[in-house]
Every structure is written in structure tokens, then in C-alpha cells.
N, C-alpha and C. Protein backbone atom coordinates (compact mmCIF):
# COMPACT_ATOMS: atom_id res chain seq x y z
N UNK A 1 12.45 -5.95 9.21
CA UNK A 1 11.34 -5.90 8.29
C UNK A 1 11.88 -5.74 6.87
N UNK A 2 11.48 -6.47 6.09
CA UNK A 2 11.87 -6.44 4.16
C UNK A 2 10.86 -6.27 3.20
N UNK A 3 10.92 -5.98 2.53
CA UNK A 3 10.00 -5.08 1.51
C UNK A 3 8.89 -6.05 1.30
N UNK A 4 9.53 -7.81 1.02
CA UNK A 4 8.70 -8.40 0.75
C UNK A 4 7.64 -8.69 2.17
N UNK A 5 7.90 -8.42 3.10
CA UNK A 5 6.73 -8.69 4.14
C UNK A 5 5.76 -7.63 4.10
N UNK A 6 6.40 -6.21 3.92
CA UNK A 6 5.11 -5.14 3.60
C UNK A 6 4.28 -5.84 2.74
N UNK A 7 4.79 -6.05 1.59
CA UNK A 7 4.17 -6.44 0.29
C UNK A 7 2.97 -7.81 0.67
N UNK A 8 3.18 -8.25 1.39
CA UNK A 8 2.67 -9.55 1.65
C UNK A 8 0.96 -9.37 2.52
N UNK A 9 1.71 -8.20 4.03
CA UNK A 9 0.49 -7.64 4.70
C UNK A 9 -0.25 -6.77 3.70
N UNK A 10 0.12 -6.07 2.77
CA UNK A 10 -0.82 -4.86 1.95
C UNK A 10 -1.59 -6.12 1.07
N UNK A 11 -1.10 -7.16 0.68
CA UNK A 11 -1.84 -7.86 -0.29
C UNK A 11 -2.89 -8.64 0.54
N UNK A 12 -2.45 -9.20 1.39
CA UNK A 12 -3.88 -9.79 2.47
C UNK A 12 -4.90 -8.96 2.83
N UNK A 13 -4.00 -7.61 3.67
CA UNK A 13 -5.17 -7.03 3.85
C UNK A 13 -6.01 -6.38 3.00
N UNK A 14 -6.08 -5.88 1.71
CA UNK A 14 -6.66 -5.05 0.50
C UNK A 14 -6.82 -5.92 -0.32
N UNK A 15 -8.05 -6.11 -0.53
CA UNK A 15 -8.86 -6.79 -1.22
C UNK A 15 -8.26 -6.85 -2.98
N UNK A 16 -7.86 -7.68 -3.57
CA UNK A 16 -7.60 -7.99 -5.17
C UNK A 16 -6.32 -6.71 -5.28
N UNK A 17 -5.51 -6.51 -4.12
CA UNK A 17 -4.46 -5.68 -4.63
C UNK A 17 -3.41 -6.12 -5.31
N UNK A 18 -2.78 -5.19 -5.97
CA UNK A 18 -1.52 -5.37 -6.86
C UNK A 18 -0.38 -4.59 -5.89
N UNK A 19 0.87 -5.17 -5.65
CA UNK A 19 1.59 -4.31 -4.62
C UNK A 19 2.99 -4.39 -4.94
N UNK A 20 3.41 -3.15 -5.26
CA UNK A 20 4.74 -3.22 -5.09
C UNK A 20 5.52 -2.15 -4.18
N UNK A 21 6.48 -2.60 -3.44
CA UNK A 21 7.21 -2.03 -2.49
C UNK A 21 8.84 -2.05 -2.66
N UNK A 22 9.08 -0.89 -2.27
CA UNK A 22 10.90 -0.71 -2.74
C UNK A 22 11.40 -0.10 -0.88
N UNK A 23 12.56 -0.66 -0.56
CA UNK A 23 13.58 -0.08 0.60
C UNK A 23 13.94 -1.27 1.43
N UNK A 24 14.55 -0.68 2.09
CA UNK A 24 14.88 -1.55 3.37
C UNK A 24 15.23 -1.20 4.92
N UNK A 25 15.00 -2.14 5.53
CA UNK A 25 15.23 -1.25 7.09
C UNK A 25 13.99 -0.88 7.44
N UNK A 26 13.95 0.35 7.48
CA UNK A 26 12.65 0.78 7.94
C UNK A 26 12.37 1.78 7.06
N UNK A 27 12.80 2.23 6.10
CA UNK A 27 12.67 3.37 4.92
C UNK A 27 11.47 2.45 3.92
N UNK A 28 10.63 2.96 3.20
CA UNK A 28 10.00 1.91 2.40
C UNK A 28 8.97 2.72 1.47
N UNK A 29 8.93 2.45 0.36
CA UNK A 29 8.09 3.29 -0.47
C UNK A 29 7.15 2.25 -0.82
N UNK A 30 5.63 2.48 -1.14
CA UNK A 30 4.66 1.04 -1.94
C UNK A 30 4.10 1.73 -2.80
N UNK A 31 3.35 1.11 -3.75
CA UNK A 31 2.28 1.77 -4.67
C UNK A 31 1.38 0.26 -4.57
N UNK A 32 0.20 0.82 -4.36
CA UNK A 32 -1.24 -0.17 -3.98
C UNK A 32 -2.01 0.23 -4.62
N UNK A 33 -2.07 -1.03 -5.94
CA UNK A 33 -3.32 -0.74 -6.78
C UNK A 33 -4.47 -1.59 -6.34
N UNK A 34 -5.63 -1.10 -6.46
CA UNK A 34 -6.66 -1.94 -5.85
C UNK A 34 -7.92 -1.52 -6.24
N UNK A 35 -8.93 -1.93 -6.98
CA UNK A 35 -10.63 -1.96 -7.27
C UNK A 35 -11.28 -1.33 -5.85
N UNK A 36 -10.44 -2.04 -4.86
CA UNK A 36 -11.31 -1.53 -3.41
C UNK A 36 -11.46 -0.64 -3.15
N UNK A 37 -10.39 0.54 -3.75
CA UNK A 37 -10.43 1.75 -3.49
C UNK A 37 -11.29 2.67 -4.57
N UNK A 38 -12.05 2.02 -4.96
CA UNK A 38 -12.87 2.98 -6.10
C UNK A 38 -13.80 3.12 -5.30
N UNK A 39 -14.21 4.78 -5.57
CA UNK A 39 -15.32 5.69 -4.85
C UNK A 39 -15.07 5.82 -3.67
N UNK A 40 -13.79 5.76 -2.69
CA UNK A 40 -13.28 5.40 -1.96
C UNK A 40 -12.41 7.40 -2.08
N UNK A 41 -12.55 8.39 -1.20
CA UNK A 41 -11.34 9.25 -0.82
C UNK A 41 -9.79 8.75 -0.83
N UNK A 42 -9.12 9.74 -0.71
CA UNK A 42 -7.75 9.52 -0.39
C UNK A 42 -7.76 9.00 0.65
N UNK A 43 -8.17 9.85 2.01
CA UNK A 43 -7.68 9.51 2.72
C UNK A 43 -8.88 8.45 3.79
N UNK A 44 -9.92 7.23 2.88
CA UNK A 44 -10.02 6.00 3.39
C UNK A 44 -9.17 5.15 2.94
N UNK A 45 -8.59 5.83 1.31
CA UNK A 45 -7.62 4.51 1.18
C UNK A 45 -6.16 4.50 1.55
N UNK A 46 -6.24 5.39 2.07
CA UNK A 46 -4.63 5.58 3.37
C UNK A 46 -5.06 4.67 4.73
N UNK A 47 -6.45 4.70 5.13
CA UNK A 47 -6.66 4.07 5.96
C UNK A 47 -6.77 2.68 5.81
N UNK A 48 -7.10 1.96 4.78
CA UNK A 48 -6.74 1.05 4.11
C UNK A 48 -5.48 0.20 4.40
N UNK A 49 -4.90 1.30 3.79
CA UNK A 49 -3.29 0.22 4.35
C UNK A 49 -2.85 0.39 5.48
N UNK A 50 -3.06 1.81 6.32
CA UNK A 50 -2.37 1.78 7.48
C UNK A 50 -2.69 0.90 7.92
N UNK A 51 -4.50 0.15 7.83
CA UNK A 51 -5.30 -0.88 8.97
C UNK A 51 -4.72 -2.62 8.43
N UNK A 52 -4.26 -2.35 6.97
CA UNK A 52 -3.34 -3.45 6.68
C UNK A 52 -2.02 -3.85 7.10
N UNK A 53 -1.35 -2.24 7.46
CA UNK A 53 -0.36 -2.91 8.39
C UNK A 53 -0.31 -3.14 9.52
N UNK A 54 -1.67 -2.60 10.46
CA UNK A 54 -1.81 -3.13 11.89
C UNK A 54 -0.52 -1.95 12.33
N UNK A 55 0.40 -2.90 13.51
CA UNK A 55 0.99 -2.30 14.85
C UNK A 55 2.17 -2.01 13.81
N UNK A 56 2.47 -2.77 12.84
CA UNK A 56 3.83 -2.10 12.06
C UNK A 56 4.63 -0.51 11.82
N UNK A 57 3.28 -0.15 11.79
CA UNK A 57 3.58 1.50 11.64
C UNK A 57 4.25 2.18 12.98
N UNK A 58 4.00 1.57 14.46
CA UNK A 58 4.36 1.99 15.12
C UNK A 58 5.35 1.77 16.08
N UNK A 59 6.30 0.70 15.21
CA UNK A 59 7.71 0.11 15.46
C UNK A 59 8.61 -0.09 14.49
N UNK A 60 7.80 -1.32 13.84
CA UNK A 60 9.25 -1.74 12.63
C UNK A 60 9.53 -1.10 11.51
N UNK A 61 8.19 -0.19 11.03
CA UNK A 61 8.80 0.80 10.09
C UNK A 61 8.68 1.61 10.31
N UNK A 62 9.15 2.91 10.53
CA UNK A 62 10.09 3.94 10.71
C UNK A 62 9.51 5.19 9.74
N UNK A 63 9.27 4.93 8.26
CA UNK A 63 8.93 5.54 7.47
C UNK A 63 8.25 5.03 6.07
N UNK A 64 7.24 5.22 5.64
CA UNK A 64 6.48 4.20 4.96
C UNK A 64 5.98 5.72 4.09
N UNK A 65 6.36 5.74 2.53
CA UNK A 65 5.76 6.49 1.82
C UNK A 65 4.48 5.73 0.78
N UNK A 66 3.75 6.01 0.28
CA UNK A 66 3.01 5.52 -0.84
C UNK A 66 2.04 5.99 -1.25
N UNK A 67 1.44 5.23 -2.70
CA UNK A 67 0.66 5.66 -3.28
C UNK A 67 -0.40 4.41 -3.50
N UNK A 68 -1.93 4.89 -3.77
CA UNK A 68 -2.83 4.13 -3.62
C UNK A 68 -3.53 4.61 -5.18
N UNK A 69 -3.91 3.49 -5.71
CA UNK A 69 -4.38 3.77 -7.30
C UNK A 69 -5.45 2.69 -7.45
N UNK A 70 -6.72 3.26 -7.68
CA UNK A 70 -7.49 2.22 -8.86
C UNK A 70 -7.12 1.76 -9.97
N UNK A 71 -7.46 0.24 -10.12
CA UNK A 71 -7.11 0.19 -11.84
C UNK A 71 -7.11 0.70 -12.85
N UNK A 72 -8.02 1.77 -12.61
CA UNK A 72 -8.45 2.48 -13.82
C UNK A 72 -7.38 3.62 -13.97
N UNK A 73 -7.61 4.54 -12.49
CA UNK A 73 -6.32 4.94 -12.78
C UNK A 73 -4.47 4.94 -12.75
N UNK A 74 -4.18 3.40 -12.75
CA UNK A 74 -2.81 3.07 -12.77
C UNK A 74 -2.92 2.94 -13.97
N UNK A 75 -4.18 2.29 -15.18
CA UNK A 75 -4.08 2.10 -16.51
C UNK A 75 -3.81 3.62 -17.42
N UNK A 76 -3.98 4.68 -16.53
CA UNK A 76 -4.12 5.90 -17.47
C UNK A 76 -2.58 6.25 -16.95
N UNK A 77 -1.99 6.00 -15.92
CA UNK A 77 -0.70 6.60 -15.88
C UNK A 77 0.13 5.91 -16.85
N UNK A 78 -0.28 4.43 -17.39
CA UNK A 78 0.80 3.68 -17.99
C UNK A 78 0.65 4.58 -19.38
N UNK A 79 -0.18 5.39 -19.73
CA UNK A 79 -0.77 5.39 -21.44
C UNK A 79 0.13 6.80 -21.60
């Protein structure tokens, strides 16, 4: 599994996401920005991607850290 295939399932499955993912192997960090997740808890938009990666979580990666951001607020971390 390579960073760019996470990157690929988080962007299909999450609606207008922005995705970037760093590691390799099975180690892997993402940050998932996405509109979808507005008004949305933490932890639906954890469910979010876990349901974007399907069966992945419970073989090919190993360890999957990340973060989930609205536009609005990835625009206030850049400022």
C-alpha cells in the first residue's frame, strides 16, 4: 500500500476533499479537508474516512494517523 492509493480512496470516498497523505508501508499520516464535514462531530468525520477506506484498515495498513478539517477551518490554521 503507498500513500498515493490512501490518497486516492479518501478522495473518492469524501465528497469535494482535499487530501494529503505522508508514509509508507503501513505507517501513514493524512490530513482531509472537506465541506462534508461541516456540522459534522469529530467523531462522524473519523467515520468518514474509516468508511472511505473500507477493509484497508484491517490489513494493509497497520497504522493510519489523521486529521479531518473544514475549509474554513484549514483557512484559519494557514493565517
Amino acid at each position: 500500500m503507498q500513500a498515493d492509493d490512501i490518497k486516492k480512496l479518501l478522495e473518492a470516498g469524501i465528497p469535494s476533499a482535499q487530501v494529503s497523505v505522508v508514509g509508507d508501508g503501513d505507517h501513514f499520516e493524512a490530513t482531509v479537508v472537506s465541506p462534508a464535514f461541516e456540522g459534522k462531530s469529530r467523531v462522524q468525520q473519523h467515520q468518514m474516512v474509516y468508511s472511505a477506506l473500507g477493509d484497508l484498515m484491517q490489513g494493509a495498513v497497520h497504522a493510519l494517523s489523521f486529521r479531518t478539517l473544514t475549509p474554513e477551518q484549514s483557512a484559519q490554521q494557514i493565517q
